[in-house]
PDB file of N, CA and C in Angstrom:
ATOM      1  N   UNK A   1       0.837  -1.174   0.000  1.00  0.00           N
ATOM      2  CA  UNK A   1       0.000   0.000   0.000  1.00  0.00           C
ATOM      3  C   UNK A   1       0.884   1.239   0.000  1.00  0.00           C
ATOM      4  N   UNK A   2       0.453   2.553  -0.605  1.00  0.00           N
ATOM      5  CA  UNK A   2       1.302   3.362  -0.697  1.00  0.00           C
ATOM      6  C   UNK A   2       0.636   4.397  -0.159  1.00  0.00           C
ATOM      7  N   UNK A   3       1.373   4.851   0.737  1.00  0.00           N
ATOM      8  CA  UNK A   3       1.032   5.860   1.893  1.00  0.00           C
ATOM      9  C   UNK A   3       1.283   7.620   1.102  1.00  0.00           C
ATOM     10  N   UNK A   4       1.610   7.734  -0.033  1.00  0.00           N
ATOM     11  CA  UNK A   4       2.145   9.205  -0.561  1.00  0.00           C
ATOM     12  C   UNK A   4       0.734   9.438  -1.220  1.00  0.00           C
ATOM     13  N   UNK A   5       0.481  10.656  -1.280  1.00  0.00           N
ATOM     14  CA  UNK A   5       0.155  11.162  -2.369  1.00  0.00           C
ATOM     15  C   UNK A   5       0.628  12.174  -2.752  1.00  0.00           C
ATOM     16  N   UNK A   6      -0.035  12.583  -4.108  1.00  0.00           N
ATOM     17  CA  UNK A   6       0.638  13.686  -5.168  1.00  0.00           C
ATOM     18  C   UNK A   6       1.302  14.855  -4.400  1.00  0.00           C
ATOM     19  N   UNK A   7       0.590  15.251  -3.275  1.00  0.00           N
ATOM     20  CA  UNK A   7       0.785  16.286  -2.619  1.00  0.00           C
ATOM     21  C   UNK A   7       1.945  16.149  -1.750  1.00  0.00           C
ATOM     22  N   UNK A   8       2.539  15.163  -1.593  1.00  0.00           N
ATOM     23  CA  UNK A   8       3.249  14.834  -0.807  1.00  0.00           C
ATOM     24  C   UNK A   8       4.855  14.078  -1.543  1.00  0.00           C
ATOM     25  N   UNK A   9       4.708  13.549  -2.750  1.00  0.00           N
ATOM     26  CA  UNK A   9       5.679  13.991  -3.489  1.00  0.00           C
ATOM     27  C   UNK A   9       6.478  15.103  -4.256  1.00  0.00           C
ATOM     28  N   UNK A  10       5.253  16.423  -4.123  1.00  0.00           N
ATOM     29  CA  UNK A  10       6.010  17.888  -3.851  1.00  0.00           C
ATOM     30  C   UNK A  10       6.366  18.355  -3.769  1.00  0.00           C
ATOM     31  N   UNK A  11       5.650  18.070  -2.152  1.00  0.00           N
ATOM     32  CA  UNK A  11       6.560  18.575  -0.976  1.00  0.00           C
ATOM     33  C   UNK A  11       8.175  17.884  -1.135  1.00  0.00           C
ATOM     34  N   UNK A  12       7.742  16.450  -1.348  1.00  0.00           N
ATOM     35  CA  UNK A  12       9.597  16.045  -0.941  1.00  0.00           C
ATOM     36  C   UNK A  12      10.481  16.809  -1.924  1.00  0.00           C
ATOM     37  N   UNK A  13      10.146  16.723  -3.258  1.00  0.00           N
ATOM     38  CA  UNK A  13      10.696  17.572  -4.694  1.00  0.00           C
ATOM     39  C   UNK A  13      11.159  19.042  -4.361  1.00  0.00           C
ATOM     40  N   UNK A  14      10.068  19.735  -3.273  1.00  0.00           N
ATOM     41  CA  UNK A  14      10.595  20.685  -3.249  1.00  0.00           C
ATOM     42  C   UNK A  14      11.193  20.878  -2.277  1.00  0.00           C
ATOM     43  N   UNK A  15      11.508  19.772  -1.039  1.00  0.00           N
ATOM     44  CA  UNK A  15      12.297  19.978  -0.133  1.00  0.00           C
ATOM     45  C   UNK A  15      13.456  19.670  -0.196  1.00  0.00           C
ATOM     46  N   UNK A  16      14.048  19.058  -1.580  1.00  0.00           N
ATOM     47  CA  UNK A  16      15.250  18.255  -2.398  1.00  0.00           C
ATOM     48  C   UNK A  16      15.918  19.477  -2.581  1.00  0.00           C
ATOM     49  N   UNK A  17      15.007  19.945  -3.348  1.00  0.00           N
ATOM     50  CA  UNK A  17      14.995  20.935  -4.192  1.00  0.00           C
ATOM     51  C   UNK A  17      16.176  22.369  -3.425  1.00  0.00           C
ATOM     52  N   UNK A  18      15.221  22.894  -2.064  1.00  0.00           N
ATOM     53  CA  UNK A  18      15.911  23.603  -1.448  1.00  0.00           C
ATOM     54  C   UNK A  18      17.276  23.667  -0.520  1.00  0.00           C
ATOM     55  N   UNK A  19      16.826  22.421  -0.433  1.00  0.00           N
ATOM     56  CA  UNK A  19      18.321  21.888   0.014  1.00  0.00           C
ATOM     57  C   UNK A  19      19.719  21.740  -0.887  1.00  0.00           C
ATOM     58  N   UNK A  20      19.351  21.129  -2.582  1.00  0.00           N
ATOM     59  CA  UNK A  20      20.435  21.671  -3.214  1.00  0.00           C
ATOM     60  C   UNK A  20      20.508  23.162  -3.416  1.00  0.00           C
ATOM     61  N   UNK A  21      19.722  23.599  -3.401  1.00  0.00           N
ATOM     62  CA  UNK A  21      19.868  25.191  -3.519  1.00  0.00           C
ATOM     63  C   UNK A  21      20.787  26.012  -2.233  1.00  0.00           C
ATOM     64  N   UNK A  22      20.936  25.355  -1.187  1.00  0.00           N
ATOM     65  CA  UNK A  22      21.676  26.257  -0.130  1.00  0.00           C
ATOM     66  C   UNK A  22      22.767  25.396  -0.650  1.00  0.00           C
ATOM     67  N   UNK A  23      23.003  24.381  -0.609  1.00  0.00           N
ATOM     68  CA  UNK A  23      23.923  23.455  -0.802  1.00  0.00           C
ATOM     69  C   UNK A  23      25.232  24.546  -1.757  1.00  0.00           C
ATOM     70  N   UNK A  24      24.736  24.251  -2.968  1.00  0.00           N
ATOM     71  CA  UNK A  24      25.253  25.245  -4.306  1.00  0.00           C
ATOM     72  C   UNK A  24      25.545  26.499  -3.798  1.00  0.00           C
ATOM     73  N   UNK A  25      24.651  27.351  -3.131  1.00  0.00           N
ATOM     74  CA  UNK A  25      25.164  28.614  -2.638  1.00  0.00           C
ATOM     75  C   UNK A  25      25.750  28.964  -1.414  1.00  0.00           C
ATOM     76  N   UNK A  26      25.966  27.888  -0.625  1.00  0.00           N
ATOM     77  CA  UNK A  26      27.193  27.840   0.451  1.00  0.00           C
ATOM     78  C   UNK A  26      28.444  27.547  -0.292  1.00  0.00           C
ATOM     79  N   UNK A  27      28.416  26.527  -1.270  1.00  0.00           N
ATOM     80  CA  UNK A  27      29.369  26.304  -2.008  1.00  0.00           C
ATOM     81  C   UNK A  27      29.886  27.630  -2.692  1.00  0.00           C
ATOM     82  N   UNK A  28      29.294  28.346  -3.259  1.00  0.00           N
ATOM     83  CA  UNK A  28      30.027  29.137  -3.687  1.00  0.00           C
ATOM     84  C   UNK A  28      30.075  30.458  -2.945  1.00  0.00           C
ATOM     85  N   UNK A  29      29.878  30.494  -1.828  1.00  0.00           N
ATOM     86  CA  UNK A  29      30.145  31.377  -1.085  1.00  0.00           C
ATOM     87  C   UNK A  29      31.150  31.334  -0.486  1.00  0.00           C
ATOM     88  N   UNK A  30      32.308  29.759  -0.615  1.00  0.00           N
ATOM     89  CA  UNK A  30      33.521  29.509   0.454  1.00  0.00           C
ATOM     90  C   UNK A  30      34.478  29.831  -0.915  1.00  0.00           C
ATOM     91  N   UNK A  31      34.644  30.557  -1.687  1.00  0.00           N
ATOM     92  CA  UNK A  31      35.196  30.887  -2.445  1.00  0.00           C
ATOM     93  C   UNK A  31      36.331  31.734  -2.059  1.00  0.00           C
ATOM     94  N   UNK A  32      37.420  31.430  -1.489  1.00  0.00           N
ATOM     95  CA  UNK A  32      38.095  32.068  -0.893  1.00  0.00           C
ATOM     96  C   UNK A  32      38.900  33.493  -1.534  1.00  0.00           C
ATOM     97  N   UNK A  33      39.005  34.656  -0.700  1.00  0.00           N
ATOM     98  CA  UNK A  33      39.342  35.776  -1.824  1.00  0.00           C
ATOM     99  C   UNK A  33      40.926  35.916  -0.612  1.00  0.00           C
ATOM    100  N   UNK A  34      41.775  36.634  -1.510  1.00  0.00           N
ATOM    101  CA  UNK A  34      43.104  37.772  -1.040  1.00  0.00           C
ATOM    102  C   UNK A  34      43.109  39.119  -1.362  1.00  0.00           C
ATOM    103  N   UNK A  35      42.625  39.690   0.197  1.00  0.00           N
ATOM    104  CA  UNK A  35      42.759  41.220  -0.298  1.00  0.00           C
ATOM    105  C   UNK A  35      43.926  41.731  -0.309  1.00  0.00           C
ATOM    106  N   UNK A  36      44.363  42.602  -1.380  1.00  0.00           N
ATOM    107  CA  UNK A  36      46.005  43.228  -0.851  1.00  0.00           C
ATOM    108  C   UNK A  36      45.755  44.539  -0.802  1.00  0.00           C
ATOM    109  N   UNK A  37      46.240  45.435   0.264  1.00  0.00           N
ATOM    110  CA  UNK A  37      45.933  46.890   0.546  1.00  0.00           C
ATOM    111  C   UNK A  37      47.046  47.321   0.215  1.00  0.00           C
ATOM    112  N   UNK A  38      47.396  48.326  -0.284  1.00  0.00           N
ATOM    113  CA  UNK A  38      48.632  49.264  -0.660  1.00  0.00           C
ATOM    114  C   UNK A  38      48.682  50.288   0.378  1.00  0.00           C
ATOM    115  N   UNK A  39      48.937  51.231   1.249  1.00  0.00           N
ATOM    116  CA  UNK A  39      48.690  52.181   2.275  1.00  0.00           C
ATOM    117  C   UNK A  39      47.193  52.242   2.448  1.00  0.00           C
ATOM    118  N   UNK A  40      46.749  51.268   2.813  1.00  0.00           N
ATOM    119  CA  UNK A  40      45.622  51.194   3.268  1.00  0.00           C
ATOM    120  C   UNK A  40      44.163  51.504   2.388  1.00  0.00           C
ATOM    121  N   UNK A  41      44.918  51.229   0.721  1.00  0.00           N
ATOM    122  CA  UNK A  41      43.672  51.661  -0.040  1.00  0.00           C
ATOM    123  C   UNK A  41      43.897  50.143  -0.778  1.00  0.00           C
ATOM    124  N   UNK A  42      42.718  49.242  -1.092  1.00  0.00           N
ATOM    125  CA  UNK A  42      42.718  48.044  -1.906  1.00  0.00           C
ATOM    126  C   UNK A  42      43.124  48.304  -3.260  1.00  0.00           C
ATOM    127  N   UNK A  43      44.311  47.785  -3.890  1.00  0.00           N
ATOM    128  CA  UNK A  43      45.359  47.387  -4.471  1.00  0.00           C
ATOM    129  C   UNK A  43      44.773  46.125  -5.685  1.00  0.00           C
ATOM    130  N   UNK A  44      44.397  44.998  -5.106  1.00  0.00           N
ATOM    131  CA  UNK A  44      44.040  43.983  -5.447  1.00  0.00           C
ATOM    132  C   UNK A  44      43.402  42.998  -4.997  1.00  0.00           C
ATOM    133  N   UNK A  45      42.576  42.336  -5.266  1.00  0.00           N
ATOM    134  CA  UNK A  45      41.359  41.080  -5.134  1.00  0.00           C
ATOM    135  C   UNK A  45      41.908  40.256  -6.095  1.00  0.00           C
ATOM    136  N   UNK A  46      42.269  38.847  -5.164  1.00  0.00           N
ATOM    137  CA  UNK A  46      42.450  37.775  -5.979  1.00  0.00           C
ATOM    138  C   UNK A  46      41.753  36.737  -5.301  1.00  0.00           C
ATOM    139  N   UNK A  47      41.191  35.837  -6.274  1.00  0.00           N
ATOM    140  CA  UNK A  47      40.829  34.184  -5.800  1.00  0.00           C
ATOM    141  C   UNK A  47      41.949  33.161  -5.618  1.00  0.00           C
ATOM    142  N   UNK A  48      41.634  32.730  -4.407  1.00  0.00           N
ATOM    143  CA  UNK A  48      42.735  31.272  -3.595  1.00  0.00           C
ATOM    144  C   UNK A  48      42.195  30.488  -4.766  1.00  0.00           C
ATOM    145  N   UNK A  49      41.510  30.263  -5.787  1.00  0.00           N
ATOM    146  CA  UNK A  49      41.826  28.930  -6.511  1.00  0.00           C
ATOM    147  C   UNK A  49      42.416  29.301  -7.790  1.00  0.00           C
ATOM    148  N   UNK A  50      42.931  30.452  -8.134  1.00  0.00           N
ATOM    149  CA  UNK A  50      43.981  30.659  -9.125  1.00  0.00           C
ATOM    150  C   UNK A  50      45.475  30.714  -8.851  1.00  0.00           C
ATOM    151  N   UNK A  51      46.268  29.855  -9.156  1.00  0.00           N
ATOM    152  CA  UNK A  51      47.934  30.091  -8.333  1.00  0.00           C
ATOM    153  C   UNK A  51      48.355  31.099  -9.321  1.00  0.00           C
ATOM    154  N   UNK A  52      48.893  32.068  -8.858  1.00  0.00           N
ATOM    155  CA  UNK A  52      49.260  33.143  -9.055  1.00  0.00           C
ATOM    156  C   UNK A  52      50.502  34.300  -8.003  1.00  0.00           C
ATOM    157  N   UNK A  53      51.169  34.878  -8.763  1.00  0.00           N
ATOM    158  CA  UNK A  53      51.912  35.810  -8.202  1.00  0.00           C
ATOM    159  C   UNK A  53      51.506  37.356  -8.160  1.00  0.00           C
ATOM    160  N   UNK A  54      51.454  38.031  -7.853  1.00  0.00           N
ATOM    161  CA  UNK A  54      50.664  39.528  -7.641  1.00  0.00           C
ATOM    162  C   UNK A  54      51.877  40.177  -6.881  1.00  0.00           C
ATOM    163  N   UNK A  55      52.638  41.682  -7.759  1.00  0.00           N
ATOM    164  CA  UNK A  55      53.745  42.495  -7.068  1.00  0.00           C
ATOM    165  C   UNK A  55      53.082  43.894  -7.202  1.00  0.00           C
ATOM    166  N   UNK A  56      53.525  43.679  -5.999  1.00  0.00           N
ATOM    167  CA  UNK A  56      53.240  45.706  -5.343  1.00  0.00           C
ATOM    168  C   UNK A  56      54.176  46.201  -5.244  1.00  0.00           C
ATOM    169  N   UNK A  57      54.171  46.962  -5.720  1.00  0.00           N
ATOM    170  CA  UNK A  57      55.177  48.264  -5.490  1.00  0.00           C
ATOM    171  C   UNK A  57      54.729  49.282  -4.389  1.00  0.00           C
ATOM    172  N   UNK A  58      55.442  49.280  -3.158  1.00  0.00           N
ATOM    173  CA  UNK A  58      55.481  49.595  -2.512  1.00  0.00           C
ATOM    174  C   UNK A  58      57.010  50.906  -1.975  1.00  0.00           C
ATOM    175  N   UNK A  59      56.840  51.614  -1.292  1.00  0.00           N
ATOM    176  CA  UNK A  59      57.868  52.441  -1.041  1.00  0.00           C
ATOM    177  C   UNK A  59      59.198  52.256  -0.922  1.00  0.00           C
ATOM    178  N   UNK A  60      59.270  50.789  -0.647  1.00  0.00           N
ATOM    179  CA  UNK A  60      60.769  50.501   0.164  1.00  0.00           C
ATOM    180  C   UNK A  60      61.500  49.653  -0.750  1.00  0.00           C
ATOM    181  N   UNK A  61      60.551  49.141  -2.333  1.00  0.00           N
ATOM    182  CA  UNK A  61      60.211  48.322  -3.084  1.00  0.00           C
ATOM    183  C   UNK A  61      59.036  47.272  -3.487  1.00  0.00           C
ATOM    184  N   UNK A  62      59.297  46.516  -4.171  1.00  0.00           N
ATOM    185  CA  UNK A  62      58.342  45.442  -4.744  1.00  0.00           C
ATOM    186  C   UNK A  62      57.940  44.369  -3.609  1.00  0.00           C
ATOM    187  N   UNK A  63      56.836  43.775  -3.117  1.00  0.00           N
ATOM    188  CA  UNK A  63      57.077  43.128  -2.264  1.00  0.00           C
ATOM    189  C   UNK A  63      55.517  41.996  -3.153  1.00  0.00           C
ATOM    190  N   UNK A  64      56.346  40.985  -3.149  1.00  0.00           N
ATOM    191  CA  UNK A  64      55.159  39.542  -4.236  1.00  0.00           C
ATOM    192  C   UNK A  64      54.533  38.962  -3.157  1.00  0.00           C
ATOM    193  N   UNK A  65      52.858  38.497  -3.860  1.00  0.00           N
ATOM    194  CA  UNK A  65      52.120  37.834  -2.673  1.00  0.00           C
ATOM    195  C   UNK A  65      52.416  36.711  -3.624  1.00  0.00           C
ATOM    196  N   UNK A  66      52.173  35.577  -3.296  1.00  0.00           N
ATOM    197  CA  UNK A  66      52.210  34.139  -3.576  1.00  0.00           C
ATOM    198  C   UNK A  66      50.608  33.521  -3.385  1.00  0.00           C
ATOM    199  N   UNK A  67      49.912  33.502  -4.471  1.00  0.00           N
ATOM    200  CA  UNK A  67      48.976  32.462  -4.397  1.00  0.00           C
ATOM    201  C   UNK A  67      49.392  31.165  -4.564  1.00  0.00           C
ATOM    202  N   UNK A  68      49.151  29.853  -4.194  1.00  0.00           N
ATOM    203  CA  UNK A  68      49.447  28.451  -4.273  1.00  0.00           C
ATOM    204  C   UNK A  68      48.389  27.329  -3.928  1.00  0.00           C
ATOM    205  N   UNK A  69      48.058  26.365  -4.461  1.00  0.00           N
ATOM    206  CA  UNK A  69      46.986  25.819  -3.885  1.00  0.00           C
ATOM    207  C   UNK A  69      46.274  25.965  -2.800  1.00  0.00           C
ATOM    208  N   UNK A  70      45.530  27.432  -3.036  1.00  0.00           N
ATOM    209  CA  UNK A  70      44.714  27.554  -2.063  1.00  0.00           C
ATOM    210  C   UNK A  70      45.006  28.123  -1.060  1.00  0.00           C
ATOM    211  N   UNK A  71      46.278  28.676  -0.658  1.00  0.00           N
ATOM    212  CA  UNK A  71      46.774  29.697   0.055  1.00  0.00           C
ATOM    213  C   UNK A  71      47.810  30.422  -0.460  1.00  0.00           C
ATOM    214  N   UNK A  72      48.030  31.567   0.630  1.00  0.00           N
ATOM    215  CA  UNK A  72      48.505  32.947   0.111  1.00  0.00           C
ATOM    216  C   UNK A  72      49.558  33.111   1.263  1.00  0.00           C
ATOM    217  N   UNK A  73      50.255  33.912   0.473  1.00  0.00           N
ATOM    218  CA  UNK A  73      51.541  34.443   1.453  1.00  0.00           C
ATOM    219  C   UNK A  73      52.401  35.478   1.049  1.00  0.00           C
ATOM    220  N   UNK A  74      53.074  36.189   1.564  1.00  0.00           N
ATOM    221  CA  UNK A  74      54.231  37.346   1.315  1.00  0.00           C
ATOM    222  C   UNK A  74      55.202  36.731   1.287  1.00  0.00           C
ATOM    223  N   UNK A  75      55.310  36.641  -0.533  1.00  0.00           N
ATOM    224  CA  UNK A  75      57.049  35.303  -0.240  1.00  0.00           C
ATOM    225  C   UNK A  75      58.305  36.487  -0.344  1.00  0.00           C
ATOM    226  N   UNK A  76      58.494  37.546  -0.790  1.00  0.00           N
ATOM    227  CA  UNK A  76      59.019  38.373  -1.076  1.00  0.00           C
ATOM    228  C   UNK A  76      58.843  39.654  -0.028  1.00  0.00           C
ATOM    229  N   UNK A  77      59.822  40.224   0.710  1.00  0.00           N
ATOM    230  CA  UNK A  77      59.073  41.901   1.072  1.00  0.00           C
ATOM    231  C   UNK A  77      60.391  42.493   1.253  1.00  0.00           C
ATOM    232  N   UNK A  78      61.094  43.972   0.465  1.00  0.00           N
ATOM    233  CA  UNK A  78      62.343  44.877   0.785  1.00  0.00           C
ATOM    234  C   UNK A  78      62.377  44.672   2.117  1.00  0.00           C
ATOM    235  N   UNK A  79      60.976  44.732   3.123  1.00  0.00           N
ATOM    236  CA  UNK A  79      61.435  45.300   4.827  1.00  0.00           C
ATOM    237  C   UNK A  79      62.407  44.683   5.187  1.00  0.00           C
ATOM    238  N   UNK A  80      62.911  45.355   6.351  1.00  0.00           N
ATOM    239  CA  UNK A  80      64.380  44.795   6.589  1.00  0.00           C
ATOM    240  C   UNK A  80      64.306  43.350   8.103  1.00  0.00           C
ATOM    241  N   UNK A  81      63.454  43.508   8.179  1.00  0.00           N
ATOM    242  CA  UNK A  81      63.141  42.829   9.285  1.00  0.00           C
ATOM    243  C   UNK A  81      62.749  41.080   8.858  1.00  0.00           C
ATOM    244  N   UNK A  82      61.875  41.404   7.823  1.00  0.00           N
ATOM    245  CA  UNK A  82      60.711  40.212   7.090  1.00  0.00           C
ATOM    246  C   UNK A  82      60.064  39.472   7.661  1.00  0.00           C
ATOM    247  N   UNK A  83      59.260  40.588   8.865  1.00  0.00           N
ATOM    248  CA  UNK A  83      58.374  39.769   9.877  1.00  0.00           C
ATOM    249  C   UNK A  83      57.611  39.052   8.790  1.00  0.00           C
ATOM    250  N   UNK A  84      56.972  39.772   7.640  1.00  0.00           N
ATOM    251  CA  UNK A  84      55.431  39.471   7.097  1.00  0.00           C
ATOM    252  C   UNK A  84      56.018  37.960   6.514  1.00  0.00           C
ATOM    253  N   UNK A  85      57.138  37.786   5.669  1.00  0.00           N
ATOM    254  CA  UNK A  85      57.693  36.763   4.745  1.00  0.00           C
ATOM    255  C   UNK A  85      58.057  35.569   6.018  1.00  0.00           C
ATOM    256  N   UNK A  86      58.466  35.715   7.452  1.00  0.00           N
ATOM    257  CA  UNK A  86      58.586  34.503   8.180  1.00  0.00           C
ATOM    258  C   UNK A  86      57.286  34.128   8.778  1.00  0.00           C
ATOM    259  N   UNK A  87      55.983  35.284   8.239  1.00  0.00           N
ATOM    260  CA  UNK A  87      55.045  34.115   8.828  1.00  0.00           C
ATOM    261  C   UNK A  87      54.207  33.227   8.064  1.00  0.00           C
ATOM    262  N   UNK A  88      54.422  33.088   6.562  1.00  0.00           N
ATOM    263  CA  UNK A  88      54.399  32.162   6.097  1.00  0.00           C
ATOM    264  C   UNK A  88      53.200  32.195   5.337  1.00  0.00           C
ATOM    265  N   UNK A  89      52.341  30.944   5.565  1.00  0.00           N
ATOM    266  CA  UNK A  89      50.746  30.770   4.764  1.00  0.00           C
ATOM    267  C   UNK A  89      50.398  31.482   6.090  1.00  0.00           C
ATOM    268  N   UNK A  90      49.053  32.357   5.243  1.00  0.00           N
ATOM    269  CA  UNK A  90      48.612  33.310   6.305  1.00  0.00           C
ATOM    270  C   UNK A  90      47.051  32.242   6.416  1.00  0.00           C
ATOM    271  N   UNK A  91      46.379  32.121   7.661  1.00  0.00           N
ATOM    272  CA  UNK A  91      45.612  31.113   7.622  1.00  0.00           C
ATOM    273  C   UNK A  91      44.501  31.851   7.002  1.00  0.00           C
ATOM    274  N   UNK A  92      43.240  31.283   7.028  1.00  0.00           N
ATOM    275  CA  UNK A  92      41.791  31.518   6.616  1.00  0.00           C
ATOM    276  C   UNK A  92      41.793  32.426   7.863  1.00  0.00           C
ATOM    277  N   UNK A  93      40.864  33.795   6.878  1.00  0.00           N
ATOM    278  CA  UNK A  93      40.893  35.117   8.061  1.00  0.00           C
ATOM    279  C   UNK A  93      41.847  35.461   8.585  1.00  0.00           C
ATOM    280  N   UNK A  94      42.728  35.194   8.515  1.00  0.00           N
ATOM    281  CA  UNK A  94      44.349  35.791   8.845  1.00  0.00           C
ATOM    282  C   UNK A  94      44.720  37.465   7.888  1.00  0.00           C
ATOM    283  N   UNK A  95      45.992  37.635   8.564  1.00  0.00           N
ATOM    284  CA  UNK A  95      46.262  38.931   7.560  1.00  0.00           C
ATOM    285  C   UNK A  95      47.776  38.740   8.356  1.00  0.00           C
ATOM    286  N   UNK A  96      48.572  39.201   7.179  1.00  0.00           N
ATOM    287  CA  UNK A  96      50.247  39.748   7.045  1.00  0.00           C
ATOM    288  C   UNK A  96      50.342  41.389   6.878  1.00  0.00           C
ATOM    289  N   UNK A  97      50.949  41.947   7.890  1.00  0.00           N
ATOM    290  CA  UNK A  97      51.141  43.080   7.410  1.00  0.00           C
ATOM    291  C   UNK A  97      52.201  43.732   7.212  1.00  0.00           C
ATOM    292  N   UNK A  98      52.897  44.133   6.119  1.00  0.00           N
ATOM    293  CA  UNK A  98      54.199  44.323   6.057  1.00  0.00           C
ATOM    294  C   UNK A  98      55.077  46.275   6.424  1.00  0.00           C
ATOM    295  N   UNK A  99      54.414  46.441   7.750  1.00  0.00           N
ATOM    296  CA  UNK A  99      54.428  47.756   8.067  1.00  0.00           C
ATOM    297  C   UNK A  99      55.203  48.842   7.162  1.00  0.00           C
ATOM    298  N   UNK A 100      56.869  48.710   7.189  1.00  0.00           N
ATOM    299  CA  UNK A 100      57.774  49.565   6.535  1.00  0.00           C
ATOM    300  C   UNK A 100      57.102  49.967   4.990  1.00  0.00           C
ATOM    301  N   UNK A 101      57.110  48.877   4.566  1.00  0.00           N
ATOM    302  CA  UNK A 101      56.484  49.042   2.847  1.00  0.00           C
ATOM    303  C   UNK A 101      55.129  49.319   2.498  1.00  0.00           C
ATOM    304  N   UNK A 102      54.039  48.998   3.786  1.00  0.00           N
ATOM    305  CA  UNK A 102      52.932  49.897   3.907  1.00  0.00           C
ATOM    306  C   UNK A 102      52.208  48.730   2.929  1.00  0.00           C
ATOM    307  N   UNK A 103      52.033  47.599   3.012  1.00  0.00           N
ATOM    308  CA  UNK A 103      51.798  46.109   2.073  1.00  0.00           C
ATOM    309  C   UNK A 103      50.697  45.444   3.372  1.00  0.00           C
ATOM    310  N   UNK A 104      49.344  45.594   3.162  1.00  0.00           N
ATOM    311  CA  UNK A 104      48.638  44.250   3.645  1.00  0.00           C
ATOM    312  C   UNK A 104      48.136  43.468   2.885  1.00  0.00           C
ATOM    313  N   UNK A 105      48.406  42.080   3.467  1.00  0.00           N
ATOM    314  CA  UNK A 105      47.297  40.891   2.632  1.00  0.00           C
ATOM    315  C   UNK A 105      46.795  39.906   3.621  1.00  0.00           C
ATOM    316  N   UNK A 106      45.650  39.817   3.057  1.00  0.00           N
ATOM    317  CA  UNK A 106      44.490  39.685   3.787  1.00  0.00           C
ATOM    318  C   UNK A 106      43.878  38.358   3.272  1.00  0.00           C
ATOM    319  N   UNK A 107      43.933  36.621   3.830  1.00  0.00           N
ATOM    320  CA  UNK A 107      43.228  35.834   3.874  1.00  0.00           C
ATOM    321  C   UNK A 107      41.837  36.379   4.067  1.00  0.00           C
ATOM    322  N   UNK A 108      40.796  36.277   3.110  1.00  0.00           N
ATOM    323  CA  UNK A 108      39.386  36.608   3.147  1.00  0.00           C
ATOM    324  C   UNK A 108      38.343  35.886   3.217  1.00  0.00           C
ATOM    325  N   UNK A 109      39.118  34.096   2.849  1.00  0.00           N
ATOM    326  CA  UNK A 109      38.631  32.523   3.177  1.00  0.00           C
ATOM    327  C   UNK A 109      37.931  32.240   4.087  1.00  0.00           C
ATOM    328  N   UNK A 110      36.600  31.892   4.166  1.00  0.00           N
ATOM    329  CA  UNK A 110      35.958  31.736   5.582  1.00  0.00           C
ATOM    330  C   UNK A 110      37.056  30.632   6.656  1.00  0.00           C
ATOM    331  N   UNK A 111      36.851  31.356   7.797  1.00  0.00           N
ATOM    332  CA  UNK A 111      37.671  30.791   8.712  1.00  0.00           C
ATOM    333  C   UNK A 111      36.842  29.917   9.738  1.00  0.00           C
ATOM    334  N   UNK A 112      37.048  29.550  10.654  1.00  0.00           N
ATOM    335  CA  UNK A 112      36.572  28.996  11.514  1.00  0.00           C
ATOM    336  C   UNK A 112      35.843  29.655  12.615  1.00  0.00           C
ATOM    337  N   UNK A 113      34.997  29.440  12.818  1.00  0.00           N
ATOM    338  CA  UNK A 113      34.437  30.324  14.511  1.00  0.00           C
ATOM    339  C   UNK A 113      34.060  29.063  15.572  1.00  0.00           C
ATOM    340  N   UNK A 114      33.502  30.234  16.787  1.00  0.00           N
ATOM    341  CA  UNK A 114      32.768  29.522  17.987  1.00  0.00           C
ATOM    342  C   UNK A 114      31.984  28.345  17.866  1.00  0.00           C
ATOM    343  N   UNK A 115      31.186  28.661  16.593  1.00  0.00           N
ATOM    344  CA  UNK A 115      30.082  27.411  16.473  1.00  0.00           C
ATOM    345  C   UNK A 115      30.656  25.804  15.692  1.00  0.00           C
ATOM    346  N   UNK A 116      31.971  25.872  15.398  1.00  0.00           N
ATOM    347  CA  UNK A 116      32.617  24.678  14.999  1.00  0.00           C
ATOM    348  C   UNK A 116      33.189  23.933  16.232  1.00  0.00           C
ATOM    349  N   UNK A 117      32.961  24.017  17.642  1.00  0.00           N
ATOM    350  CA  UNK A 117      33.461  23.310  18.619  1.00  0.00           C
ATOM    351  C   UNK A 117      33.149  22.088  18.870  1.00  0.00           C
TER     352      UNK A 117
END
């Protein structure tokens, strides 16, 4: 015996339905971006799934971000120090800032919060 009716295969169709729909648009909402600020004015927007190199010219010189599978980093910076270049892959929501040369980049990748415990 079959317990459905029409009205009720629908409903399930359209409850499929909405569920791939957040599905798809969470998906493309984890689209991870790299902001790079030049003295504090945005410079450049890049996507973590293109590997790519991106150089700023900055005051002190050129200083290269490094896209790479999916993460980003300051492989390059004139400063004399190279805090930003020893800290490496900057995580999801992270940021490098390379003070002297006046260079931020900015993991924009959703990161982790409170509610993942």
């Amino acid at each position: 015996m079959n317990h459905l009716r029409a009205g009720d295969y629908l409903i399930l169709a359209l409850g499929l339905a909405l569920v791939a729909g957040l599905w798809l648009h969470r998906a493309g909402s984890l689209d991870g971006r790299v902001l790079i600020r030049l003295d504090g004015r945005l410079f450049a927007e890049a996507s973590l799934r293109l590997d790519r190199v991106i150089t700023v010219p900055g005051p002190l010189g050129e200083s290269r971000v490094e896209i790479r599978d999916g993460k980003v980093r300051v492989a390059v910076d004139p400063s004399p120090r190279q805090l930003c270049v020893k800290q490496g892959w900057i995580p999801p929501g992270g940021a490098a800032v390379c003070l002297p040369n006046r260079v931020a980049v900015e993991n924009a990748a959703a990161g982790y919060d409170s509610l993942n415990y």
